[in-house]
Every structure is written in structure tokens, then in C-alpha cells.
Protein backbone atom coordinates (compact mmCIF):
# COMPACT_ATOMS: atom_id res chain seq x y z
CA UNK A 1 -88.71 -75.65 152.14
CA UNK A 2 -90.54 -73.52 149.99
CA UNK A 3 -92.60 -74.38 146.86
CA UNK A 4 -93.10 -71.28 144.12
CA UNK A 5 -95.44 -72.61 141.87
CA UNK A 6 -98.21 -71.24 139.27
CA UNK A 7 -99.16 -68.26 140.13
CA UNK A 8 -102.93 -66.82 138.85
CA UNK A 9 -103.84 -63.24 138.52
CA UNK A 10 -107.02 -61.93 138.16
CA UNK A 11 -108.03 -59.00 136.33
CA UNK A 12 -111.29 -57.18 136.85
CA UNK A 13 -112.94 -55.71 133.22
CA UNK A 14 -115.09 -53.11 132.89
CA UNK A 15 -117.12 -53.48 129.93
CA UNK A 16 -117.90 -49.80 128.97
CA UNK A 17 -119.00 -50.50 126.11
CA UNK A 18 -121.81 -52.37 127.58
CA UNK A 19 -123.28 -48.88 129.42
CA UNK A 20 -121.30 -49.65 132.55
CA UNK A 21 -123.57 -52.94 132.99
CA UNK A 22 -121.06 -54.91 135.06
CA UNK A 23 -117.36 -56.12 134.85
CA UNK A 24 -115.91 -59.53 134.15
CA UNK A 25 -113.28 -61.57 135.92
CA UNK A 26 -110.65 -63.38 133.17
CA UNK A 27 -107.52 -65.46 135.30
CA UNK A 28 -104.55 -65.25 133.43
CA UNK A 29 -101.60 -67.41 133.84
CA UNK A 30 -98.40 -66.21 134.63
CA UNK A 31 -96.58 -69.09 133.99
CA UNK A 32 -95.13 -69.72 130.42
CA UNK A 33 -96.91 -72.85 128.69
CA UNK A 34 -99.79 -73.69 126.32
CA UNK A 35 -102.94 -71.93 127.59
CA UNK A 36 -105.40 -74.31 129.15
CA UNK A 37 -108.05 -75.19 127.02
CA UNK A 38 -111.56 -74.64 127.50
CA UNK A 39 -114.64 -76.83 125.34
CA UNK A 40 -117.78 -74.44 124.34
CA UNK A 41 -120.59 -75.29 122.45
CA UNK A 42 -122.25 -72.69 119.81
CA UNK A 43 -121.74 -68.75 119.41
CA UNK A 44 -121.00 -67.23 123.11
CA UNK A 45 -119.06 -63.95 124.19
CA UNK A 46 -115.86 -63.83 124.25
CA UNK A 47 -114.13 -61.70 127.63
CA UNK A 48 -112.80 -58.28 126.91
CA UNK A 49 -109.33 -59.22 128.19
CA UNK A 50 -109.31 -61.76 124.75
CA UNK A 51 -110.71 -59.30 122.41
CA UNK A 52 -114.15 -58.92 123.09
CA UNK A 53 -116.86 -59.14 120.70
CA UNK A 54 -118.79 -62.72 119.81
CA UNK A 55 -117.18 -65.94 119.11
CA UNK A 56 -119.47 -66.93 116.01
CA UNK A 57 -118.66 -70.72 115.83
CA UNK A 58 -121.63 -73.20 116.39
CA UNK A 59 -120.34 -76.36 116.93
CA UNK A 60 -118.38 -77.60 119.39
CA UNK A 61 -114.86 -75.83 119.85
CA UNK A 62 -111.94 -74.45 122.51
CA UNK A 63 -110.55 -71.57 123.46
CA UNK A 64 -107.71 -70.43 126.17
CA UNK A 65 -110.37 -68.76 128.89
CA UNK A 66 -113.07 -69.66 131.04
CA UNK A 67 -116.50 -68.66 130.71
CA UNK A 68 -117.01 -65.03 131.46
CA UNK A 69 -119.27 -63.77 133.25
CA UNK A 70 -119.53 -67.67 134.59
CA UNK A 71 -123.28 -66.94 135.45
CA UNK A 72 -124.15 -66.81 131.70
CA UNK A 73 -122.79 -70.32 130.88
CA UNK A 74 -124.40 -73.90 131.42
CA UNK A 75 -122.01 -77.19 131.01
CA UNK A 76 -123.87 -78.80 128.06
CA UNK A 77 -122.12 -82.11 127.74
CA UNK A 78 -118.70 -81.30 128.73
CA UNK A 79 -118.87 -77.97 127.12
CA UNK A 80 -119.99 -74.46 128.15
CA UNK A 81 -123.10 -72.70 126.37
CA UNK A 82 -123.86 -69.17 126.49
CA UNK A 83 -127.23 -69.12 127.94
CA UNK A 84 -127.57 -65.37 126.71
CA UNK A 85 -129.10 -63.87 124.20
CA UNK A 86 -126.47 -63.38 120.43
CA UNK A 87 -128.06 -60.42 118.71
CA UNK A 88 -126.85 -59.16 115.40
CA UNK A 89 -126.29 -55.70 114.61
CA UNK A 90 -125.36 -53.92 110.92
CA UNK A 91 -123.65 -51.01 111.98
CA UNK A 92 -123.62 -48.46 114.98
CA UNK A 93 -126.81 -49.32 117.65
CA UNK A 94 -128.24 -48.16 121.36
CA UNK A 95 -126.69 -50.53 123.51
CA UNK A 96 -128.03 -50.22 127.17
CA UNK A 97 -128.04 -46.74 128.50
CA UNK A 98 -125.15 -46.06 126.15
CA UNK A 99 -124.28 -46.47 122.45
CA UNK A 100 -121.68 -48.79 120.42
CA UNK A 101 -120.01 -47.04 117.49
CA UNK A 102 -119.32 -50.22 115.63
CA UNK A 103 -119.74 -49.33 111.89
CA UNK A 104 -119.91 -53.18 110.22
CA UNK A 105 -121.83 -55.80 110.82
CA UNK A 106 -120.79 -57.42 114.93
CA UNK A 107 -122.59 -59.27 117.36
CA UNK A 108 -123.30 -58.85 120.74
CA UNK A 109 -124.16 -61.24 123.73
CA UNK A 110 -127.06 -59.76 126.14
CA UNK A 111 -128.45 -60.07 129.25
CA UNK A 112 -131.72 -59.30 127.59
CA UNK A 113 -133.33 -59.40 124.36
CA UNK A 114 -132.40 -55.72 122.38
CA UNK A 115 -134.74 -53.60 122.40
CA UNK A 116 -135.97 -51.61 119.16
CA UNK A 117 -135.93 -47.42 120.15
CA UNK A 118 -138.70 -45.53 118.10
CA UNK A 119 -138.73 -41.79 117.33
């Protein structure tokens, strides 16, 4: 006999709007159901494939995806931190070899701390 049961898919993301710097891997379940949840602890990114962007929250919270890119998160007491760096931004910035067009104020998680160009 066979068993169909809960199928996961993976989808790659590019994050072009990151200068190309590498892609990140969200599963997605396929199955209907409450999403599974997922502790983190203080501001982290949040994958492309859920909007993108920052999560800004400090204390101790959930959301329905795992920790993407999984290399930039340590378990800190049951709960994932974002080991990279949250930078702040006003409005449009150099990001990487490219540029991010954001015109209000947005965060972004980096590998690196941002770098200030000069002219």
C-alpha cells in the first residue's frame, strides 16, 4: 500500500536586491493547515519568499518559516538569533555592488557592517 503524505517544496530565492550576493532556500508546505511555527529572538531578516525586508521585533516571538539563510542564525535558548549585522537606512542607499531604491526609512540584515561611500 501506498502512503501520500506531506509533501515539501523548496524554492530557491535570488535576492537581487542584495547585488546578486547569494540566494535563500524557504520550504513551503503544500499541505493545507496552520503553518508551523518557528521561536526567534530580537530583529532578524525575514526570507524574500515572506516579504523580505527586517522583522523589527526584539523580544522573543514566532513566525511561519525557518531561518534563512540558516548559516546566519544561532539557537539562543530555544529560539533563533540573527547573528548578522541590522543596519538602518533613511531612504535610497549603495547596497553591495548594487543599489536599493527604498525611499523611507527600512532596514537591512548584512553579512557585513555597511560601508559609508565618499565622493
Amino acid at each position: 500500500m501506498t502512503r501520500i503524505g506531506v509533501v515539501d517544496i523548496v524554492v530557491a530565492v535570488a535576492l537581487a536586491g542584495a547585488g546578486g550576493a547569494g540566494c535563500g532556500v524557504v520550504a513551503l508546505r503544500a499541505t493545507p493547515g496552520p503553518p508551523d511555527a518557528v521561536a526567534y529572538v530580537g530583529p532578524h531578516g525575514r526570507p524574500r519568499a515572506y516579504g523580505g525586508g527586517v522583522c523589527p521585533l526584539g523580544e522573543r516571538h514566532q513566525h511561519p518559516w525557518p531561518p534563512t539563510p540558516a548559516a546566519a542564525f544561532v539557537l539562543d535558548d530555544g529560539a533563533w538569533r540573527d547573528t548578522r549585522t541590522i543596519a538602518s537606512f533613511p531612504g535610497p542607499h549603495a547596497l553591495g555592488r548594487g543599489h536599493c531604491a527604498t525611499s523611507r526609512w527600512h532596514q537591512h540584515a548584512l553579512a557585513s557592517p555597511p560601508t559609508t561611500a565618499t565622493r
